[in-house]
N, C-alpha and C. Protein backbone atom coordinates (compact mmCIF):
# COMPACT_ATOMS: atom_id res chain seq x y z
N UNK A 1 140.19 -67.03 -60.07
CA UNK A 1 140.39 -66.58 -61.42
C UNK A 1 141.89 -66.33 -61.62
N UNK A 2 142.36 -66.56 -62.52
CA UNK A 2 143.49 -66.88 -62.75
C UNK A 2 144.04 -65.27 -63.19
N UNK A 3 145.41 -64.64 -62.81
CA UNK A 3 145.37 -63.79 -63.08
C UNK A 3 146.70 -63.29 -64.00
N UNK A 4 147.34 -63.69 -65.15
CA UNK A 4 148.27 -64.04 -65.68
C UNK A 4 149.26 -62.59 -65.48
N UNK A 5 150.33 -62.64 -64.72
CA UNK A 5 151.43 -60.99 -64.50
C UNK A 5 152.36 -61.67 -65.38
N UNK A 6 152.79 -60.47 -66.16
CA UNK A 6 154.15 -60.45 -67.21
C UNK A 6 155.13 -60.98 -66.29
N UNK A 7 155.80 -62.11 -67.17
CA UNK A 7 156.76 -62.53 -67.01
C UNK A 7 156.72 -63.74 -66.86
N UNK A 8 155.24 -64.23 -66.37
CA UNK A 8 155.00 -65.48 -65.96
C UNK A 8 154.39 -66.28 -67.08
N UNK A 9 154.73 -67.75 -66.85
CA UNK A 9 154.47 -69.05 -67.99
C UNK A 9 152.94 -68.72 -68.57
N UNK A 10 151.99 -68.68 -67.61
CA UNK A 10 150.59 -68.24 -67.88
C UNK A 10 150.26 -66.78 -68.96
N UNK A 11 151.02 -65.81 -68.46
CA UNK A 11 150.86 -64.92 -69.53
C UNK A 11 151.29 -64.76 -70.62
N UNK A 12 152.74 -65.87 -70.72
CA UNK A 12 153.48 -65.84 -72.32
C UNK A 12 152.47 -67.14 -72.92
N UNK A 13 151.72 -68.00 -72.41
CA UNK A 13 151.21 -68.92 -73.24
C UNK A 13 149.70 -68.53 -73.42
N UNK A 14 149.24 -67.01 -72.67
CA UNK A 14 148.10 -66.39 -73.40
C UNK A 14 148.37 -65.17 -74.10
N UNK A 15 149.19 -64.68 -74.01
CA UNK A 15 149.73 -63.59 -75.01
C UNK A 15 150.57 -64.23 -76.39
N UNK A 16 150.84 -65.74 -76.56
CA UNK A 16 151.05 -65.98 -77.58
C UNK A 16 150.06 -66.17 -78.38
N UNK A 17 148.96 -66.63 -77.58
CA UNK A 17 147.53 -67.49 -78.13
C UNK A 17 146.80 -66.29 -78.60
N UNK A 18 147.07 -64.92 -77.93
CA UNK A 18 146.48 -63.69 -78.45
C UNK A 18 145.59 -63.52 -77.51
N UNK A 19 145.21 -63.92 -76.38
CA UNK A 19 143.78 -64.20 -75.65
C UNK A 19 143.94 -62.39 -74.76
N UNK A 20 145.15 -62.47 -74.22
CA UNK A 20 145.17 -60.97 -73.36
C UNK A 20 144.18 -59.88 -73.65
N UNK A 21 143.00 -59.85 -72.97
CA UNK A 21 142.35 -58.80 -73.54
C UNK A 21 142.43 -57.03 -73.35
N UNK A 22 143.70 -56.91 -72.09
CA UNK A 22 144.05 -55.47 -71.63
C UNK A 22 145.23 -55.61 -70.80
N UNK A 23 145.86 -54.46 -70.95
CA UNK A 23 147.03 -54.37 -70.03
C UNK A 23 146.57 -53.22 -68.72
N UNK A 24 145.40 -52.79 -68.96
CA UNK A 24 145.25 -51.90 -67.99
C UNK A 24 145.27 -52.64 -66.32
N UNK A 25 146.21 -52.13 -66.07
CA UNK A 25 146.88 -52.92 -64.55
C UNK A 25 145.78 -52.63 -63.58
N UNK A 26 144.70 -51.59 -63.29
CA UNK A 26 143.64 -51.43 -62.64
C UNK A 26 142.71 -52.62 -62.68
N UNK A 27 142.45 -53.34 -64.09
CA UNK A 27 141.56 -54.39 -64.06
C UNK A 27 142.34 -56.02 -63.74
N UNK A 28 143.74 -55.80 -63.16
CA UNK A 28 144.31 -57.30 -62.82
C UNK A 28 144.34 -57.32 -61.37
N UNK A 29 142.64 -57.48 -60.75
CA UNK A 29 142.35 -57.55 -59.55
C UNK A 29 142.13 -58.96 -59.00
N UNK A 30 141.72 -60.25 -60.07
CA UNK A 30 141.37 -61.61 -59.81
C UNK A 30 139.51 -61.64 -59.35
N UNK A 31 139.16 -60.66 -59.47
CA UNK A 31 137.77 -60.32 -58.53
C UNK A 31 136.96 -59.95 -59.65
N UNK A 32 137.22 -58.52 -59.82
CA UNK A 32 135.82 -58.44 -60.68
C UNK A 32 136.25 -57.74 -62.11
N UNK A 33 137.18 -58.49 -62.45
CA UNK A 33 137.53 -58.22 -64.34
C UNK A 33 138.38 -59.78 -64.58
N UNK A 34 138.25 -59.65 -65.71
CA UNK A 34 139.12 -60.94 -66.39
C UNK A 34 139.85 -60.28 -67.49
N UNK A 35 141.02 -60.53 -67.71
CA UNK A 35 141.79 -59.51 -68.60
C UNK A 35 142.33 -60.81 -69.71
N UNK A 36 141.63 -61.80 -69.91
CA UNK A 36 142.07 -62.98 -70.62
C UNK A 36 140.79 -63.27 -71.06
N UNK A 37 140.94 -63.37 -72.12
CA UNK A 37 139.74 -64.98 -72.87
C UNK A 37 139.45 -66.15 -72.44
N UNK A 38 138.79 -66.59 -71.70
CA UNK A 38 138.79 -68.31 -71.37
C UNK A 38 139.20 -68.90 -72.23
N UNK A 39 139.32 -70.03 -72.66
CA UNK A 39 139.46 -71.06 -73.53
C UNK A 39 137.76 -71.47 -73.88
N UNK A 40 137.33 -71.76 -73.07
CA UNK A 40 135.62 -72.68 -73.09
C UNK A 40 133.93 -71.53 -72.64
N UNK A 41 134.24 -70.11 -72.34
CA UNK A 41 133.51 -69.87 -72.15
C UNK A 41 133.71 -68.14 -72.13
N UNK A 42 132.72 -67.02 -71.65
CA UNK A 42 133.41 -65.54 -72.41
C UNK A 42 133.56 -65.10 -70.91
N UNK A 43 134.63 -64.26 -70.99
CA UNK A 43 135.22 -63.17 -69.68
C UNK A 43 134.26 -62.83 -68.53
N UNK A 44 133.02 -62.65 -69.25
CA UNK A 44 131.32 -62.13 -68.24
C UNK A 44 130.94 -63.49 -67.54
N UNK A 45 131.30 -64.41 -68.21
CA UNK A 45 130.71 -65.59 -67.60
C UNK A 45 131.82 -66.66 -66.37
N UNK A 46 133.17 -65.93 -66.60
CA UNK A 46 134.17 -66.34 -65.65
C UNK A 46 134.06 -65.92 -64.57
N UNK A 47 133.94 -64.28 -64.58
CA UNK A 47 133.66 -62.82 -63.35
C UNK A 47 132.75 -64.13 -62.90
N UNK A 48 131.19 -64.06 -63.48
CA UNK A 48 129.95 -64.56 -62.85
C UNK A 48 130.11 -65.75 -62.10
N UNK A 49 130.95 -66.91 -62.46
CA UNK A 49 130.96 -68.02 -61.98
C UNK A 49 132.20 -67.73 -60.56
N UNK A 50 133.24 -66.94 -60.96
CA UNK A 50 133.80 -67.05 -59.38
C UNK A 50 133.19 -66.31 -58.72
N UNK A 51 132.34 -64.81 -58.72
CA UNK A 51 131.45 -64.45 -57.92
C UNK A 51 130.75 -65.23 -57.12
N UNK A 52 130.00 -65.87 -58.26
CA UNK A 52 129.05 -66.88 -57.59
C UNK A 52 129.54 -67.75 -56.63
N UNK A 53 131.21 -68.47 -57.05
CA UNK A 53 131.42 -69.47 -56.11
C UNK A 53 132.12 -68.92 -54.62
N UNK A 54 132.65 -67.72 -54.83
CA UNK A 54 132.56 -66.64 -53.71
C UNK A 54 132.01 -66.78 -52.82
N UNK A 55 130.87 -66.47 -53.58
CA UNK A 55 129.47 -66.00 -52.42
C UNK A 55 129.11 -67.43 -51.68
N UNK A 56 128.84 -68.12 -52.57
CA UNK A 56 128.98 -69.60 -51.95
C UNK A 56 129.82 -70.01 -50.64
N UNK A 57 131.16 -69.92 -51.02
CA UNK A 57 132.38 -70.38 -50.05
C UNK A 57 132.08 -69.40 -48.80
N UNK A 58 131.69 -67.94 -48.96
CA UNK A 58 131.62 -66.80 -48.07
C UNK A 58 130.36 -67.10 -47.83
N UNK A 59 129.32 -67.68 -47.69
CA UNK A 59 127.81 -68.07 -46.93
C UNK A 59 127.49 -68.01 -45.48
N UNK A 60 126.85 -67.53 -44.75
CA UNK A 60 127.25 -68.04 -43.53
C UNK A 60 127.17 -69.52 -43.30
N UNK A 61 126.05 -70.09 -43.72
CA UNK A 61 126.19 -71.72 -43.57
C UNK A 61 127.83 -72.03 -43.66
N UNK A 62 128.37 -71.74 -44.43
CA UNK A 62 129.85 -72.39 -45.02
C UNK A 62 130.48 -71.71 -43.81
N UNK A 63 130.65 -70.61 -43.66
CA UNK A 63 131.61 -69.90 -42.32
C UNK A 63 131.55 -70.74 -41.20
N UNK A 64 130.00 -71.02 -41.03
CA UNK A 64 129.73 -71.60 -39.75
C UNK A 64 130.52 -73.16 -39.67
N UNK A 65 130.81 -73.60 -40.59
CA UNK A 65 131.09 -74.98 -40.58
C UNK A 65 132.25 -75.10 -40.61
N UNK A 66 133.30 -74.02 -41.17
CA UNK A 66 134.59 -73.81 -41.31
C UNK A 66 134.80 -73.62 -39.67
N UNK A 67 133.90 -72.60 -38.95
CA UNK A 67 134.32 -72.22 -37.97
C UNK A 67 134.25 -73.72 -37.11
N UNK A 68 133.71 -74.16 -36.94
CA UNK A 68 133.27 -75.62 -36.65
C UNK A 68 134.35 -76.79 -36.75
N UNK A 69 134.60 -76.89 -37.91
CA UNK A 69 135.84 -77.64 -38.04
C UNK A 69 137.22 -77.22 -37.92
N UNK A 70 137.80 -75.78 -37.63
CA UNK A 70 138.83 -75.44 -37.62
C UNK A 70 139.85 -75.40 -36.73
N UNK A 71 141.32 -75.72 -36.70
CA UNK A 71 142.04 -75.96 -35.95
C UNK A 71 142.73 -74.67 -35.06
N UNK A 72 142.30 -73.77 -36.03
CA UNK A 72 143.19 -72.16 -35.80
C UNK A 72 142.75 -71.68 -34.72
N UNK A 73 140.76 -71.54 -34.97
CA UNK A 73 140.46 -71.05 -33.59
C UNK A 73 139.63 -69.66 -34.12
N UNK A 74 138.63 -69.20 -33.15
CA UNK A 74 137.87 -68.50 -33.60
C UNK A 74 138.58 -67.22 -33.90
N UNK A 75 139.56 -66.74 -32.72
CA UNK A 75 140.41 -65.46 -33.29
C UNK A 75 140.79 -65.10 -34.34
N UNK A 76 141.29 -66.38 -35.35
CA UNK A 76 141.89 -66.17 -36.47
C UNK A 76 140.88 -66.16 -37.58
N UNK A 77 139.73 -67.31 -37.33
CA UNK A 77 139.28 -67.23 -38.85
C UNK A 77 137.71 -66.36 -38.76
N UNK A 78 137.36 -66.19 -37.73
CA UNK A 78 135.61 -65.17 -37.63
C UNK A 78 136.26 -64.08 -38.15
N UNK A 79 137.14 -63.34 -37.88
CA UNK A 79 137.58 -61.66 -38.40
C UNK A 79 137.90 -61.98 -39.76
N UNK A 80 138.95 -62.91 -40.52
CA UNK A 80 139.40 -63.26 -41.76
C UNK A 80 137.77 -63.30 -42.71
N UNK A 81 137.06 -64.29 -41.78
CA UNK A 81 135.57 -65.28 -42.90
C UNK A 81 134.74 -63.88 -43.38
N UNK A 82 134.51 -62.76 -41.63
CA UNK A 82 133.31 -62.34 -41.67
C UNK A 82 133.81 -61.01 -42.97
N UNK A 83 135.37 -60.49 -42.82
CA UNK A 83 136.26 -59.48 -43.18
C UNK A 83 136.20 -59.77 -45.41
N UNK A 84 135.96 -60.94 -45.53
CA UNK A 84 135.67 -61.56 -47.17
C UNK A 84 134.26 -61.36 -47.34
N UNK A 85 133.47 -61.74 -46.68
CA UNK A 85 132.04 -61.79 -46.42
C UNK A 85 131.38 -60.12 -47.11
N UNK A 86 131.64 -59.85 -45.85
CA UNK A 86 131.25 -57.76 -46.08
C UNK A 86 131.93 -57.31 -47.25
N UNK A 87 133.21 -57.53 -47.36
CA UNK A 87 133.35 -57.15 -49.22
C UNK A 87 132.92 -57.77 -50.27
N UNK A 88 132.37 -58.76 -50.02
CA UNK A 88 131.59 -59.14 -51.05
C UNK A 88 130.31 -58.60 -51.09
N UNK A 89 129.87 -58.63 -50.10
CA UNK A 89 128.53 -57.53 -50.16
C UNK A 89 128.89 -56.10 -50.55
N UNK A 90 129.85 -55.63 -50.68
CA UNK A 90 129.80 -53.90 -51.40
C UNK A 90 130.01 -54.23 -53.15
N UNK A 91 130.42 -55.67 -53.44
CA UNK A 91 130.28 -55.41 -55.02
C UNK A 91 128.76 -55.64 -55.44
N UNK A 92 128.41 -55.50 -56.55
CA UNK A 92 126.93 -55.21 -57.12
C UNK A 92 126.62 -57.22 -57.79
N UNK A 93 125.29 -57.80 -57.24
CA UNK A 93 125.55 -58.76 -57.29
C UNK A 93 125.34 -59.26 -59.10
N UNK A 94 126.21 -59.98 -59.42
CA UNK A 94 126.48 -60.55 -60.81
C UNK A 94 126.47 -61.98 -60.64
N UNK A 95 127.18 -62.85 -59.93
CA UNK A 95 127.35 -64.02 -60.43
C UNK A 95 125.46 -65.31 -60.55
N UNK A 96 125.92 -65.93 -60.75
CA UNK A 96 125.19 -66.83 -61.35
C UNK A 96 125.96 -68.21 -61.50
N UNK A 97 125.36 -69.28 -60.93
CA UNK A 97 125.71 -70.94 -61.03
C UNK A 97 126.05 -71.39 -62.15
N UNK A 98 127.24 -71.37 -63.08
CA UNK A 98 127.29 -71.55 -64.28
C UNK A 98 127.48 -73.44 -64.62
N UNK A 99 127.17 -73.85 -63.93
CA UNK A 99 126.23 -75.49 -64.25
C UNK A 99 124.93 -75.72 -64.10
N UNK A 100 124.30 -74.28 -64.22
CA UNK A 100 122.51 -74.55 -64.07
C UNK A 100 122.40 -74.15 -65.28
N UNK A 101 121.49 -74.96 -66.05
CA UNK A 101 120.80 -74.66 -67.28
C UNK A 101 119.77 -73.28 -67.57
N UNK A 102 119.45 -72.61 -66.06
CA UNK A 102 118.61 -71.97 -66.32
C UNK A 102 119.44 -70.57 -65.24
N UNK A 103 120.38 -70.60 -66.17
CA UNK A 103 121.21 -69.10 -65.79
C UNK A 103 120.70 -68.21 -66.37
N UNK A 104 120.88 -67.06 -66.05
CA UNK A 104 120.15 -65.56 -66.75
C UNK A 104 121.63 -65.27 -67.75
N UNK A 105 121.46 -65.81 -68.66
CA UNK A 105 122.62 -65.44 -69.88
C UNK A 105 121.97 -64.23 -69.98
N UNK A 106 120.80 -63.33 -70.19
CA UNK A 106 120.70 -62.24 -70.75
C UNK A 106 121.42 -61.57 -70.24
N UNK A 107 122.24 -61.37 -69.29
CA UNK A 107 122.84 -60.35 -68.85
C UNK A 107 124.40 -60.17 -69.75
N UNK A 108 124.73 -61.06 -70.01
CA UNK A 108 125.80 -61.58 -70.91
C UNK A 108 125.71 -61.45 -72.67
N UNK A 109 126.48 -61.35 -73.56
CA UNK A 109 126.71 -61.29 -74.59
C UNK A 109 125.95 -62.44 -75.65
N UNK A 110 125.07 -62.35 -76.65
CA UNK A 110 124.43 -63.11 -77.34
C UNK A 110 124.82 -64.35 -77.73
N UNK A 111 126.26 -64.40 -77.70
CA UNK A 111 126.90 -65.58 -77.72
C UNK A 111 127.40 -66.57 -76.50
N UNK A 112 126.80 -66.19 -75.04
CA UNK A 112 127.29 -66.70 -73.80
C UNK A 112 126.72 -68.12 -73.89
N UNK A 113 127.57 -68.94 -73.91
CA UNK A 113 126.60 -70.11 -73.23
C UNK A 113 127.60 -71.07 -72.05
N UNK A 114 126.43 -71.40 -70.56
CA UNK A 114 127.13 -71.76 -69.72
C UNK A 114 127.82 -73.12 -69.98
N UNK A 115 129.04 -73.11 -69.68
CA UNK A 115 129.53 -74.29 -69.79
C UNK A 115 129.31 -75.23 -68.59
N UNK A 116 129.12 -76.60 -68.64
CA UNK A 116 128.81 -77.34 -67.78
C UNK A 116 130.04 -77.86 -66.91
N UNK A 117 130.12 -78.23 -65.72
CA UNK A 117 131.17 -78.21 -64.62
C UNK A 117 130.81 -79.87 -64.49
């Protein structure tokens, strides 16, 4: 998730567009707030889709295969994989596959609809 800091090209070409939705510096984490408007889809449904692809990338299936193919070596990437993994398990689960037709929009704003990938 893209996280636009003053000063940079990204935040003067969404603060011209008006999209900035807060300056509160607590919610410019990249994780679990969006402080911008998408262009194609609403703030709840951005959180949801990188959650989701998170949890995905952080799977063990996926760890295991990273660990599998990697050049670094188990020292470096089992503590890094498993160390993303467990914090993702302390946030409360939200995301959702936002290229499945049969996403739970209710959780989202009356106007959410998933955009297709």
């Amino acid at each position: 998730m893209v996280v636009p800091m003053p000063g940079t090209p990204s935040y003067r070409k969404l603060e011209g567009e008006g999209r900035i939705l807060t300056r509160d510096w607590s919610q410019y984490d990249g994780k679990q707030h969006c402080v911008y408007q998408p262009a194609r889809m609403s703030p709840e449904e951005l959180v949801a889709g990188t959650e989701w692809a998170a949890r995905r990338f952080y799977s063990w299936g996926s760890i295991a295969r990273r660990l599998r193919e990697s050049r670094c070596g188990l020292w470096w990437n089992l503590p890094r994989n498993l160390g993303y993994k467990f914090a993702l398990d302390q946030f409360g689960r939200v995301g959702w596959n936002p290229a499945r037709a049969s996403a739970p929009r209710h959780r989202f704003s009356k106007n959410s609809v998933p955009v297709p990938m």
